[in-house]
C-alpha atoms as a PDB file:
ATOM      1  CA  UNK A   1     113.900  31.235 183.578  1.00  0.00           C
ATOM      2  CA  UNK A   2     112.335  29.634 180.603  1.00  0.00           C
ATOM      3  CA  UNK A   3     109.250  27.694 180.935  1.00  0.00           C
ATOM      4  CA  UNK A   4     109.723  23.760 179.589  1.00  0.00           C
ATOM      5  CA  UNK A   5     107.653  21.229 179.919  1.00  0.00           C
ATOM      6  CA  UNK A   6     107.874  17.630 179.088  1.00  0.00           C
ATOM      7  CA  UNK A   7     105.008  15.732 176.291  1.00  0.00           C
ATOM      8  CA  UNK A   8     103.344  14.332 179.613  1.00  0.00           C
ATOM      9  CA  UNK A   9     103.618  17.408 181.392  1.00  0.00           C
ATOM     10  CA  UNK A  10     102.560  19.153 178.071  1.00  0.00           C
ATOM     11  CA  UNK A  11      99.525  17.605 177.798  1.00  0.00           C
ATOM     12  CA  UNK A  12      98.450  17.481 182.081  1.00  0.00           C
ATOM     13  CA  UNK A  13      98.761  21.799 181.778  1.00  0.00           C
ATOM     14  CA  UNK A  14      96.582  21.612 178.505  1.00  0.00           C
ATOM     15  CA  UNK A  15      94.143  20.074 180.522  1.00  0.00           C
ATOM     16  CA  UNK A  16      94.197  22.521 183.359  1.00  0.00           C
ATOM     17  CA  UNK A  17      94.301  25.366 180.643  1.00  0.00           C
ATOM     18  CA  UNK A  18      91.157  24.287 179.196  1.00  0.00           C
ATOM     19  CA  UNK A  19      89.064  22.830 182.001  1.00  0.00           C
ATOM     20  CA  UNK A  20      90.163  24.558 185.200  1.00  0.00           C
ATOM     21  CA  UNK A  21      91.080  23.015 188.270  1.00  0.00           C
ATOM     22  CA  UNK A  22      91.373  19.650 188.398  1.00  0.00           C
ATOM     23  CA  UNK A  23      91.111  16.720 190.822  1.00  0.00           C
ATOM     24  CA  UNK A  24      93.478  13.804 189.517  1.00  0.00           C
ATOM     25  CA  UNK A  25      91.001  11.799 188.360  1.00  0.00           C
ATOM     26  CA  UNK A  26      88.982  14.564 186.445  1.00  0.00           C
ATOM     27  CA  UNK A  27      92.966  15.074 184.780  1.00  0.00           C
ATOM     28  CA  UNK A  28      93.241  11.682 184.102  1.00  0.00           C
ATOM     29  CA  UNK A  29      90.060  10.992 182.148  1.00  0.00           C
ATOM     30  CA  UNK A  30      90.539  13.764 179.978  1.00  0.00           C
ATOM     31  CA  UNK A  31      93.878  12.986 178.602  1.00  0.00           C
ATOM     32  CA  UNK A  32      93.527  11.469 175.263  1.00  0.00           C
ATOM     33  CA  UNK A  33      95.450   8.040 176.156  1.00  0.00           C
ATOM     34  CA  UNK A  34      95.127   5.994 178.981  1.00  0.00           C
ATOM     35  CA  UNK A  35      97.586   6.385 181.968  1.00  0.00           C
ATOM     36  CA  UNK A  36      97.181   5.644 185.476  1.00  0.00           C
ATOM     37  CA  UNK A  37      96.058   7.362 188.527  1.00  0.00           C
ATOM     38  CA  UNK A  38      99.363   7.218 190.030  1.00  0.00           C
ATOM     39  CA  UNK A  39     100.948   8.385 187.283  1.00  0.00           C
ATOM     40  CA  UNK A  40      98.858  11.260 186.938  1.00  0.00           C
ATOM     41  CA  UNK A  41      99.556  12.212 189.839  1.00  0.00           C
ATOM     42  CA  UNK A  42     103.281  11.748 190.010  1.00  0.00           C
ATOM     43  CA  UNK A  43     103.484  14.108 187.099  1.00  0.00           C
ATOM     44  CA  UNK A  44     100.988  16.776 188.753  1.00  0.00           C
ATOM     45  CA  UNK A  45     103.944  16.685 192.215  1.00  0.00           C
ATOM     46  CA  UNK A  46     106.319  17.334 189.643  1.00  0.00           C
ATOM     47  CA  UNK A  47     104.731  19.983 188.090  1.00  0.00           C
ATOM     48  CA  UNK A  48     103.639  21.386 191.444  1.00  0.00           C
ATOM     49  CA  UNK A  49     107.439  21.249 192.581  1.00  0.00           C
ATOM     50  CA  UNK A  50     108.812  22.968 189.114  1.00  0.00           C
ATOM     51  CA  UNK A  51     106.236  25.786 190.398  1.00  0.00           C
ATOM     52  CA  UNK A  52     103.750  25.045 187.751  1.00  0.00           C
ATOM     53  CA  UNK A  53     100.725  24.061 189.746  1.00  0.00           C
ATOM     54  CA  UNK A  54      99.773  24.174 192.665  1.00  0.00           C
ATOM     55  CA  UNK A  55      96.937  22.473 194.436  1.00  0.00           C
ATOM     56  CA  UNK A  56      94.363  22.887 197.234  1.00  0.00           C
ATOM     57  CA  UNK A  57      92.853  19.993 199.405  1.00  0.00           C
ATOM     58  CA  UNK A  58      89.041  18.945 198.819  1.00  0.00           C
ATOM     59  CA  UNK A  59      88.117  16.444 200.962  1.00  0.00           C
ATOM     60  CA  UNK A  60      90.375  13.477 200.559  1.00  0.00           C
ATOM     61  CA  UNK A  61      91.684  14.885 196.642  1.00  0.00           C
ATOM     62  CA  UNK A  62      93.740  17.603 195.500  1.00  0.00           C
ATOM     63  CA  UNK A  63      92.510  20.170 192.679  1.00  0.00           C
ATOM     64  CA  UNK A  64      95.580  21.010 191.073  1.00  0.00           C
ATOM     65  CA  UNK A  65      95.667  24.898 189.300  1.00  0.00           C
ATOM     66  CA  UNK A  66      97.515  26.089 186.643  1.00  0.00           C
ATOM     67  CA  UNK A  67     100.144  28.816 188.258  1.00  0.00           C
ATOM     68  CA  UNK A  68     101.697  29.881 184.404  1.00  0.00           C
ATOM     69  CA  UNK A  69      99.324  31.288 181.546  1.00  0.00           C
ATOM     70  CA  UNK A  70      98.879  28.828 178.252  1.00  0.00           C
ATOM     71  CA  UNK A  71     100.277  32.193 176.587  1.00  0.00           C
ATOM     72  CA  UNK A  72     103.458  32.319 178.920  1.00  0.00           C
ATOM     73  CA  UNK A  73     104.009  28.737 178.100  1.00  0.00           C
ATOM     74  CA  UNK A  74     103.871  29.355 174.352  1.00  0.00           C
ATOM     75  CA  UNK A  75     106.065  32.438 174.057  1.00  0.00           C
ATOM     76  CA  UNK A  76     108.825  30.075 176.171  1.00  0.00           C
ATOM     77  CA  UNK A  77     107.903  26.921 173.816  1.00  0.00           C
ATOM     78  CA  UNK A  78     108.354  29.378 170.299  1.00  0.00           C
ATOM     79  CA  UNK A  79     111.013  30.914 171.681  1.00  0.00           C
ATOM     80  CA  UNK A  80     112.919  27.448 172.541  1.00  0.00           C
ATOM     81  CA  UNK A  81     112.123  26.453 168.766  1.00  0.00           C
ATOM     82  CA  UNK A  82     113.478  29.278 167.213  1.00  0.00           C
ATOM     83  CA  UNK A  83     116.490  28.692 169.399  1.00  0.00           C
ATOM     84  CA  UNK A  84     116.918  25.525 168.745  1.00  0.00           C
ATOM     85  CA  UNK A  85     115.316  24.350 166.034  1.00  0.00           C
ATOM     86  CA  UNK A  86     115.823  27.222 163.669  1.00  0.00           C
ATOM     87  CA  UNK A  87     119.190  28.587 164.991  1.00  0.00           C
ATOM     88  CA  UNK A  88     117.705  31.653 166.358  1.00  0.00           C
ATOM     89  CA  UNK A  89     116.034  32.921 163.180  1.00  0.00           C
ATOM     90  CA  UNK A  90     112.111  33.207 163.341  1.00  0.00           C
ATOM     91  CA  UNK A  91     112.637  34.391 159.563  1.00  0.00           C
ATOM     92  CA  UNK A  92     113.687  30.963 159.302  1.00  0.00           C
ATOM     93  CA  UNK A  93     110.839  29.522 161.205  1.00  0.00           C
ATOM     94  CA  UNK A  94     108.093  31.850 159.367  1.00  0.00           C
ATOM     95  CA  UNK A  95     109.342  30.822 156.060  1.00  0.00           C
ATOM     96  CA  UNK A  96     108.935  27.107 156.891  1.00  0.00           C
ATOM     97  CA  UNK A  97     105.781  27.496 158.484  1.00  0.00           C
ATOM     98  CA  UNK A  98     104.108  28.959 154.920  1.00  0.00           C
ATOM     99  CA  UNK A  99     105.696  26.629 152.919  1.00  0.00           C
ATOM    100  CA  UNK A 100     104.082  24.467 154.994  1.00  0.00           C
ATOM    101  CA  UNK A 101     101.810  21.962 152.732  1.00  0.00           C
ATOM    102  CA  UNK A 102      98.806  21.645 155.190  1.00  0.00           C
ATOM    103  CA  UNK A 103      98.070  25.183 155.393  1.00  0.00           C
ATOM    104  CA  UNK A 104      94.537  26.363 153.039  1.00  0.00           C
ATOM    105  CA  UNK A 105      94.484  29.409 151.233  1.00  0.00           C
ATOM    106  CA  UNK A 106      92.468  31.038 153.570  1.00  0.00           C
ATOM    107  CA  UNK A 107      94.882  30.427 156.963  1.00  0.00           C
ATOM    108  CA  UNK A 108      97.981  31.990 153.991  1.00  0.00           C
ATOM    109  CA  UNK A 109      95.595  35.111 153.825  1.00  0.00           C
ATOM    110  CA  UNK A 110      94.920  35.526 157.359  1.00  0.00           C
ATOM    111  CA  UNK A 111      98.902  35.316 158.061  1.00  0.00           C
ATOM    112  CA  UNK A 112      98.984  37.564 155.266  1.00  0.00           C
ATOM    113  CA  UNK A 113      97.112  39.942 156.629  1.00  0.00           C
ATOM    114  CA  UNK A 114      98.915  39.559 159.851  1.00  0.00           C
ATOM    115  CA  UNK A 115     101.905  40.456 158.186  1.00  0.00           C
ATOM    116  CA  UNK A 116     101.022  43.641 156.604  1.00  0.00           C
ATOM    117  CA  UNK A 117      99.300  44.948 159.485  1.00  0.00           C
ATOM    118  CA  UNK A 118     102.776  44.738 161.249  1.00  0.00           C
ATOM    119  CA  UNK A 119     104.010  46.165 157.660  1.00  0.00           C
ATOM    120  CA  UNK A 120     102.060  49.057 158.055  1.00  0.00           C
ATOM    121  CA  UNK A 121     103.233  50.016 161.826  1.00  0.00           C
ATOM    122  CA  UNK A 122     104.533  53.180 162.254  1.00  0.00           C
ATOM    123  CA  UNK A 123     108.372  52.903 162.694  1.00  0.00           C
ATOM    124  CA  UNK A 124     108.568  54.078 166.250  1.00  0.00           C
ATOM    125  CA  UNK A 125     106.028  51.587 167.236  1.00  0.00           C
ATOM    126  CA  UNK A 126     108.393  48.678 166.032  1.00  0.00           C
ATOM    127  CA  UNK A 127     110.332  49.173 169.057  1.00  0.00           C
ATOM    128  CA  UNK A 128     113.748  49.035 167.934  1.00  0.00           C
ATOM    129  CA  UNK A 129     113.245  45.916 164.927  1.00  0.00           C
ATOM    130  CA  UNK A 130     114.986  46.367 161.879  1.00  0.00           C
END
């Protein structure tokens, strides 16, 4: 099952991803706009009920965990954009992507290099790719 999360939800896991567990309060004061305790909360029961998070008891608070890796989440969230953004072609997503304005010559090269590194795999390596 794919992993999707909602902007709120989004940016809760980015917090757990980067500072660890979290108490609700430690959540909310790291998110970059305000929102309240309760709400903070709500969305960390959700989570925890999707099978996102899950949480242990400290005292009177719950730290809440991150149960799926920031890289799980991405491969679901490029994988959903391809889909549905770019009709299921990531040719169609890489081309945008370096056409892309905002990108300096030095992030081109890198992807550049990127790209003929994969070039240069040998064939049985490609696992099947065209």
């Amino acid at each position: 099952m794919p992993i999707a999360f909602t902007e709120r939800e989004l940016d809760i896991m980015a917090v757990l991803w980067q500072h660890g567990p979290s108490t609700v309060a430690q959540v909310r004061a790291r998110l970059e706009d305000t929102v309240s305790h309760n709400t903070v909360a709500t969305m960390l029961t959700i989570l925890e009920n999707k099978g996102y998070v899950d949480h242990a008891e400290e005292g009177r608070a719950f730290r809440y965990r991150p149960l799926v890796a920031r890289e799980d989440a991405g491969r679901s969230a490029f994988t959903r954009l391809v889909d549905t953004v770019f009709g299921g072609s990531a040719e169609a997503l890489l081309t945008h992507f370096v056409r892309d304005r905002r990108l300096t010559a030095d992030e081109l090269q890198r992807i550049r290099d990127v790209l003929d590194e994969r070039l240069a795999e040998p064939k049985s390596s490609k696992r099947g790719r065209k």
